[in-house]
Structure formats: C-alpha cells, structure tokens
PDB file of N, CA and C in Angstrom:
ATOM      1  N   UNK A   1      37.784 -16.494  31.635  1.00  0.00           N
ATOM      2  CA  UNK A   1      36.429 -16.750  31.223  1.00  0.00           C
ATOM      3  C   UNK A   1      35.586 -16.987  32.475  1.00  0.00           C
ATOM      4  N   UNK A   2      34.353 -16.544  32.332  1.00  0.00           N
ATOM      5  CA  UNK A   2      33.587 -16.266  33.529  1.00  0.00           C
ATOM      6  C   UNK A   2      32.312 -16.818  33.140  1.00  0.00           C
ATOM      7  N   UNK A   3      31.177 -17.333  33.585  1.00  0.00           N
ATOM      8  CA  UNK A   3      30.075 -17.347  32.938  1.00  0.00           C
ATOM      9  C   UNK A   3      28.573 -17.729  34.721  1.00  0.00           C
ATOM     10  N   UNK A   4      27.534 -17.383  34.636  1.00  0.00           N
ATOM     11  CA  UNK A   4      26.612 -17.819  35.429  1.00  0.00           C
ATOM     12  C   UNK A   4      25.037 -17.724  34.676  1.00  0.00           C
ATOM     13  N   UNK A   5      24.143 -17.713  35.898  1.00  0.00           N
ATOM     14  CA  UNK A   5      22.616 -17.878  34.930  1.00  0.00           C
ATOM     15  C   UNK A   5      22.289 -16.763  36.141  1.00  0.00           C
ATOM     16  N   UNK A   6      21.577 -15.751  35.930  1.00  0.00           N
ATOM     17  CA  UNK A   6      20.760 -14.568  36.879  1.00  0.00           C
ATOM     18  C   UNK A   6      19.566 -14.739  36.339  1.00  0.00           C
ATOM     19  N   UNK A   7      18.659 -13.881  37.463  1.00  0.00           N
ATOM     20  CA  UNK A   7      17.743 -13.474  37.312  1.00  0.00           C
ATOM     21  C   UNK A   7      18.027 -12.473  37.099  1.00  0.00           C
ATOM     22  N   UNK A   8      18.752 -11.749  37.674  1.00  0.00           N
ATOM     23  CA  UNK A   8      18.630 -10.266  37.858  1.00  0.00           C
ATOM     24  C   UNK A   8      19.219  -8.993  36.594  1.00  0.00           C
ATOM     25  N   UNK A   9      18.911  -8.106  36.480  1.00  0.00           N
ATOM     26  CA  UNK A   9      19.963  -7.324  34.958  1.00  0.00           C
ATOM     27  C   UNK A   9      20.949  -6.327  35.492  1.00  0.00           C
ATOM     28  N   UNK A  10      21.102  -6.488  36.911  1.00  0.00           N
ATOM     29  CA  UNK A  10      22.831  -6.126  37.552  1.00  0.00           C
ATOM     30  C   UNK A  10      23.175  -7.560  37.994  1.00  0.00           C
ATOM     31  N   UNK A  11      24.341  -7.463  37.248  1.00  0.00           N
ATOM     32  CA  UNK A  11      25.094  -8.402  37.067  1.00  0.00           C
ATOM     33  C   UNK A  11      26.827  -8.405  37.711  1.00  0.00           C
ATOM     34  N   UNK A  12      27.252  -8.749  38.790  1.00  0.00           N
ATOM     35  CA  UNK A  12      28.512  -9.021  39.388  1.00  0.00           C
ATOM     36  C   UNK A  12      29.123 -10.000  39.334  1.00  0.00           C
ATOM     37  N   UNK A  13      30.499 -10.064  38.809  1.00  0.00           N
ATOM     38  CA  UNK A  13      31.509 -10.862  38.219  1.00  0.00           C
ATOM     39  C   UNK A  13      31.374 -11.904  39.456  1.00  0.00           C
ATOM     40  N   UNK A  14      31.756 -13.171  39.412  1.00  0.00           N
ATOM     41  CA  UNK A  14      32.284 -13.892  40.252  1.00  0.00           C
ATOM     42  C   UNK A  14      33.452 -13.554  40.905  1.00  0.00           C
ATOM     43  N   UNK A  15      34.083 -13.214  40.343  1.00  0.00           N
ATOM     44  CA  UNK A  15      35.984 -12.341  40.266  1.00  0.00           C
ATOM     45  C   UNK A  15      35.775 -11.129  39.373  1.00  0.00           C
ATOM     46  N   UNK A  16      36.420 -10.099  39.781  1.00  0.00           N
ATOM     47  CA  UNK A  16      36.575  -9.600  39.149  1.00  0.00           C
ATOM     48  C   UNK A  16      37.854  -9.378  38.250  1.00  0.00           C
ATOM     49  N   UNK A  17      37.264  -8.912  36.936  1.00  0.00           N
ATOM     50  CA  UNK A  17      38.715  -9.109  35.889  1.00  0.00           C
ATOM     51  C   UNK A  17      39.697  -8.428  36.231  1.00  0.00           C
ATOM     52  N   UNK A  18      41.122  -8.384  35.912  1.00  0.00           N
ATOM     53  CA  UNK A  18      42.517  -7.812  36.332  1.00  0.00           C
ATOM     54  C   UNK A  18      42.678  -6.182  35.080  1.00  0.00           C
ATOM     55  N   UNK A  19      42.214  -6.711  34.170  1.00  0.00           N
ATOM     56  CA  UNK A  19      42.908  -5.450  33.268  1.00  0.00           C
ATOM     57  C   UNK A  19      41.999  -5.405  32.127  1.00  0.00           C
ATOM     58  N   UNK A  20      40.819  -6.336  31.551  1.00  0.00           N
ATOM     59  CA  UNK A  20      39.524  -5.849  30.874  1.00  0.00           C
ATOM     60  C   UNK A  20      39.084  -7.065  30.459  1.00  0.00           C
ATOM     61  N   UNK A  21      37.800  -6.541  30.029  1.00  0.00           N
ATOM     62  CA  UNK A  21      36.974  -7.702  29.745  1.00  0.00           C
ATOM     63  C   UNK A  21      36.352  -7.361  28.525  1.00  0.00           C
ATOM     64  N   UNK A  22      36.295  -8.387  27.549  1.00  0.00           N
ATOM     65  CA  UNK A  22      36.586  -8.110  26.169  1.00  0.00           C
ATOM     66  C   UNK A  22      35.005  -8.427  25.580  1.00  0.00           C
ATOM     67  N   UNK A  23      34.149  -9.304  26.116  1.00  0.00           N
ATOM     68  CA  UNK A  23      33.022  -9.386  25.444  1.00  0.00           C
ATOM     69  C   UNK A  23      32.285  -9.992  26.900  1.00  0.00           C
ATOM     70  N   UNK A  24      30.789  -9.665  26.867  1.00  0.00           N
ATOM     71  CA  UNK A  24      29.776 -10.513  27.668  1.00  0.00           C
ATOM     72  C   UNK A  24      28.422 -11.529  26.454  1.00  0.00           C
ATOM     73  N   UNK A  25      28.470 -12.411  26.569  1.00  0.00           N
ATOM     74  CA  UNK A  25      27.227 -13.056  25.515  1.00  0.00           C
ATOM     75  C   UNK A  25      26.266 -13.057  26.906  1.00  0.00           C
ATOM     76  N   UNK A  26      24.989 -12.948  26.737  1.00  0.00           N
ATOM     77  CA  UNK A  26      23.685 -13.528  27.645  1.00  0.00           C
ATOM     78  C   UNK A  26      22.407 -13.532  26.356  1.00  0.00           C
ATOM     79  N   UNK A  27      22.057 -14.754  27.248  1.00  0.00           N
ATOM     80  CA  UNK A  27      20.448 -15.013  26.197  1.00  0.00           C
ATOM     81  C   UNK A  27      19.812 -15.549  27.674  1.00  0.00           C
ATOM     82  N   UNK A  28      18.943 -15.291  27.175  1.00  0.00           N
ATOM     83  CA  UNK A  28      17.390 -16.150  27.949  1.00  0.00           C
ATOM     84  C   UNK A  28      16.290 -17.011  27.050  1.00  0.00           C
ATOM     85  N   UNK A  29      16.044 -17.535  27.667  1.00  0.00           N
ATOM     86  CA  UNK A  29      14.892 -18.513  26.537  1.00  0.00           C
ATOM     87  C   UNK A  29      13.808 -18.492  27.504  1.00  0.00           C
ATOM     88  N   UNK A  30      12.808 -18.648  26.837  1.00  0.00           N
ATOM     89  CA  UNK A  30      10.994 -19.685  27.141  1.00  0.00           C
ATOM     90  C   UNK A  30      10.879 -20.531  26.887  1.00  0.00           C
ATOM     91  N   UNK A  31      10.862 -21.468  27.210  1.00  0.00           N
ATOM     92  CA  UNK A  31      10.752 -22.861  26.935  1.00  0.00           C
ATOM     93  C   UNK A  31       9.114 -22.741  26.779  1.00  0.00           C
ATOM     94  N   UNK A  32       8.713 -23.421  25.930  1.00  0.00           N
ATOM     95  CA  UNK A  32       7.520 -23.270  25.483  1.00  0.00           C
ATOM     96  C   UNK A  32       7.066 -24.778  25.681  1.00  0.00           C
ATOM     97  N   UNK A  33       5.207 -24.914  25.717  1.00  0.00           N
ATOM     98  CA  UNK A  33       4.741 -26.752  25.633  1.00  0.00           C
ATOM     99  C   UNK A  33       5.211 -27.565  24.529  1.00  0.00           C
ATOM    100  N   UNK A  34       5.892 -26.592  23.029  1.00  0.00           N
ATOM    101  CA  UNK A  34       6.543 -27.909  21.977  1.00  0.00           C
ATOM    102  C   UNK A  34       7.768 -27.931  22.442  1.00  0.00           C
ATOM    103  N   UNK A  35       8.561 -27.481  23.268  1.00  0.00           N
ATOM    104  CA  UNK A  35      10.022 -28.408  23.647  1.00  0.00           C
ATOM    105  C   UNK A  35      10.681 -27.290  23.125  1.00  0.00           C
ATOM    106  N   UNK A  36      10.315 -26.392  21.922  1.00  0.00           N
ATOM    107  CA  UNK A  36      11.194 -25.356  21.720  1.00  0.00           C
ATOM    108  C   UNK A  36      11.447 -24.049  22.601  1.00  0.00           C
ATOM    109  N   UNK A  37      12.697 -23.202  22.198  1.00  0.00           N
ATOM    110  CA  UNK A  37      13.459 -22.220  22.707  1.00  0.00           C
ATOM    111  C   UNK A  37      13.228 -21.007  22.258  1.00  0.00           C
ATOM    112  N   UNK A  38      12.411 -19.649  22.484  1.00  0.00           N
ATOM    113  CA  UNK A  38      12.263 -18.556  21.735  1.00  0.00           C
ATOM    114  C   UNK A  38      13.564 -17.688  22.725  1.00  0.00           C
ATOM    115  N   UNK A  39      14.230 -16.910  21.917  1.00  0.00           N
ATOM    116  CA  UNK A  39      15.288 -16.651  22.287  1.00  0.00           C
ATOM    117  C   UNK A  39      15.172 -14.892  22.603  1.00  0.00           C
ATOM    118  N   UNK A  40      15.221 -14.403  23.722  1.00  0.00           N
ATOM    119  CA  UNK A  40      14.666 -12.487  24.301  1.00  0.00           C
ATOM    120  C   UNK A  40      15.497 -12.012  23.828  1.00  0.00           C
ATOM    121  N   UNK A  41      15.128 -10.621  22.906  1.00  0.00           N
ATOM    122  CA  UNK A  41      16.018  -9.484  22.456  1.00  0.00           C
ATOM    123  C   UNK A  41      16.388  -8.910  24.052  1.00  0.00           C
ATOM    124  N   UNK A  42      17.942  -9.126  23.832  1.00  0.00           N
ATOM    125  CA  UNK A  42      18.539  -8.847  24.968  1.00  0.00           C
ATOM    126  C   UNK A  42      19.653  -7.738  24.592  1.00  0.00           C
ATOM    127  N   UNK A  43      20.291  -6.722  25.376  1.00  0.00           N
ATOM    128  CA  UNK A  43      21.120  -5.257  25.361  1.00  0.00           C
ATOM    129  C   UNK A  43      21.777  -5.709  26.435  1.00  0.00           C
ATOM    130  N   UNK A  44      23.466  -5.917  26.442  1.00  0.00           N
ATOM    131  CA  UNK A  44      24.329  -5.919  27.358  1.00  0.00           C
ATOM    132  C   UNK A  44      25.156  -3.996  27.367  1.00  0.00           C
ATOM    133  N   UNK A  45      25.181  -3.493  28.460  1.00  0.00           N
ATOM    134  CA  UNK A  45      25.504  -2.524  28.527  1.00  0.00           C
ATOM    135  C   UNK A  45      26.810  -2.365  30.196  1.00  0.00           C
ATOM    136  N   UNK A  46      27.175  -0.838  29.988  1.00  0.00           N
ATOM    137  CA  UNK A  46      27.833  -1.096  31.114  1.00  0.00           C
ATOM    138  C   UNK A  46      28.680  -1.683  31.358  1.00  0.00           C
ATOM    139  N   UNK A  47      29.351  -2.407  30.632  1.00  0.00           N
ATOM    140  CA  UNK A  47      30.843  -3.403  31.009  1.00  0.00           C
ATOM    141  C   UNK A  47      31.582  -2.798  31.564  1.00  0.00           C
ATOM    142  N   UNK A  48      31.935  -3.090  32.880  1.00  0.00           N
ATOM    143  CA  UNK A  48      33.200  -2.837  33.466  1.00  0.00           C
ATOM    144  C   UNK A  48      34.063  -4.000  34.316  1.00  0.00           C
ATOM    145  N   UNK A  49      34.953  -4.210  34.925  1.00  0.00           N
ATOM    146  CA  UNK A  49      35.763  -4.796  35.264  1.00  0.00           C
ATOM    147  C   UNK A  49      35.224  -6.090  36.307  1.00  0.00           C
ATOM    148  N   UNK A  50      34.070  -5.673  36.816  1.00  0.00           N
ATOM    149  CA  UNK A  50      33.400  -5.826  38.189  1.00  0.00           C
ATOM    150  C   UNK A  50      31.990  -6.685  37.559  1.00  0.00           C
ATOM    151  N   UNK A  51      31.317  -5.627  36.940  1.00  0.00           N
ATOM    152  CA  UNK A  51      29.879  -5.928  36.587  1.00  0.00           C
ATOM    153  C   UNK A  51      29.445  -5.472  34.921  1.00  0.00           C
ATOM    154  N   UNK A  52      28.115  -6.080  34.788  1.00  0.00           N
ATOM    155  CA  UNK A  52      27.746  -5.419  33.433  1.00  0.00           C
ATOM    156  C   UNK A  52      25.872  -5.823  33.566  1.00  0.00           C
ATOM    157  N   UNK A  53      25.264  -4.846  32.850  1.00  0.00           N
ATOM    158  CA  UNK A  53      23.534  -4.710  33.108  1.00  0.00           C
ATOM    159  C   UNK A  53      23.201  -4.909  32.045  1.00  0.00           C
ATOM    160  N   UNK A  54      22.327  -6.142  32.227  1.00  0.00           N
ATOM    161  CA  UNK A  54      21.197  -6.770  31.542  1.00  0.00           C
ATOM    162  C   UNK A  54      19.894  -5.742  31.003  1.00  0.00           C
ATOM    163  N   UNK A  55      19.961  -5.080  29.471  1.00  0.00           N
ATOM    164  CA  UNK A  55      18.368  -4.385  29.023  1.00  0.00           C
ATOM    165  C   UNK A  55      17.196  -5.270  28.297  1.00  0.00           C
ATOM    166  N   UNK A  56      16.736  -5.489  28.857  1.00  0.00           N
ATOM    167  CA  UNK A  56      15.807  -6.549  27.876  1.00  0.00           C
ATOM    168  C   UNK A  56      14.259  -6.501  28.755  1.00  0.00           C
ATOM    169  N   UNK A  57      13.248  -7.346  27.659  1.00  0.00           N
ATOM    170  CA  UNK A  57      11.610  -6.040  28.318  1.00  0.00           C
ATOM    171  C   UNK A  57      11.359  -8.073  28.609  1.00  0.00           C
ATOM    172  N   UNK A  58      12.151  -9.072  28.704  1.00  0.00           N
ATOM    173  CA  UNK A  58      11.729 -10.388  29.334  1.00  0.00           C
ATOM    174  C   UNK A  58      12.274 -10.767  30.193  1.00  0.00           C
ATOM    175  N   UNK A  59      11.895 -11.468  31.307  1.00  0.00           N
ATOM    176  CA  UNK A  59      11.857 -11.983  32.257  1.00  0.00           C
ATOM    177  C   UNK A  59      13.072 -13.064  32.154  1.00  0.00           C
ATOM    178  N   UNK A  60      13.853 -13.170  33.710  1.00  0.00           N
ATOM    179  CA  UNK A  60      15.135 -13.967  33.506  1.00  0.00           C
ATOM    180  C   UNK A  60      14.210 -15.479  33.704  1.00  0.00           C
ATOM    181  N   UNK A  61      15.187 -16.208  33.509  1.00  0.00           N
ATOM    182  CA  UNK A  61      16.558 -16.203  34.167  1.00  0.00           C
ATOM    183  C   UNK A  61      17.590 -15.777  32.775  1.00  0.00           C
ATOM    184  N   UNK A  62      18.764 -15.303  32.637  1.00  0.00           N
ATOM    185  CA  UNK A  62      19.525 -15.324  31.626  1.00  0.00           C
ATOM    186  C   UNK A  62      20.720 -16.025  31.947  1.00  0.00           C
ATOM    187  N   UNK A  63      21.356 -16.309  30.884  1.00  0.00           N
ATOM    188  CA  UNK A  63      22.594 -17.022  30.860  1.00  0.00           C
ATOM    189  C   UNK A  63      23.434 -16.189  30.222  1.00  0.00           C
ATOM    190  N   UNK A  64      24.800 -16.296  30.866  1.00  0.00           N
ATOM    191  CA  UNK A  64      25.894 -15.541  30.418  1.00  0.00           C
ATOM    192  C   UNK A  64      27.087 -16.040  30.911  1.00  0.00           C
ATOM    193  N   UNK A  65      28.134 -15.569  29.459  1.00  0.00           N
ATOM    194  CA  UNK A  65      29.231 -15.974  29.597  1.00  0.00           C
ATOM    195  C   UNK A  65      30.046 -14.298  29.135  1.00  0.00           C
ATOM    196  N   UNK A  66      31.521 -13.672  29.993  1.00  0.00           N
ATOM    197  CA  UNK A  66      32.122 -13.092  29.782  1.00  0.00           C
ATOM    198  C   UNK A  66      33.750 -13.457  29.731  1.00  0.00           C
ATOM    199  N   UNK A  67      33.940 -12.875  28.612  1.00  0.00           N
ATOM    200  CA  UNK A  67      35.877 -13.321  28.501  1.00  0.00           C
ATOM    201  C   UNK A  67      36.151 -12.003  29.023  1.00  0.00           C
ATOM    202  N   UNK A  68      37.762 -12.720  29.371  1.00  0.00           N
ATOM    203  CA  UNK A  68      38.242 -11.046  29.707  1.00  0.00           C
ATOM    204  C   UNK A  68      39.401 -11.712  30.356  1.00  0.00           C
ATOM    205  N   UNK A  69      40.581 -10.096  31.140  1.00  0.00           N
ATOM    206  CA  UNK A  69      41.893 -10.729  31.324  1.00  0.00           C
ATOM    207  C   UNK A  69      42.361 -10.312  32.548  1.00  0.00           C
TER     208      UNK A  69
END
C-alpha cells in the first residue's frame, strides 16, 4: 500500500510495485468558507507498475492511495 497528496496528474510511485497494482483511489476537495468538502470528478488512468495520471478539469492538490504487490 502506497498513498501521497500531488499537485500534479503524473503521478510516480514512491516504490515502485514488484508484480501489479490492483487499484489507485484519488479525490481532491475545495474547502469552501462553510467548512464543507465539494469533492472533483476525477479519471485515474494509465496504471502501471511505476506511475498512474490524474484526468480531472480541477485544480490539485489530490490525495491518493494505491494497493498493489
């Protein structure tokens, strides 16, 4: 399990995985002036062993977590 916060929508593993990586989750939020969280239609694409790219039309930072083995 792997996880960090980017700005960026190329995205490089900390480590890279040994033999695959089974899912990536990322969200981003806005924190808005009432304290709440609107949550960006976000597209994870590209998974490979190494890296995976962020599609989404909002601004990071995003958070993400990837499993894998």
């Amino acid at each position: 399990m792997q996880w960090g916060t980017t700005k960026e929508t190329a995205v490089t593993f900390p480590i890279a995985f040994r033999q695959s990586c089974y899912i990536v989750n990322c969200n981003g939020s806005d924190w808005g002036s009432s304290g709440g969280a609107t949550s960006a239609g976000i597209s994870i694409q590209n998974i490979t062993l190494q890296s995976f790219a962020v599609y989404t039309w909002e601004s990071g930072p995003f958070r993400w977590l990837a499993l894998g083995k």
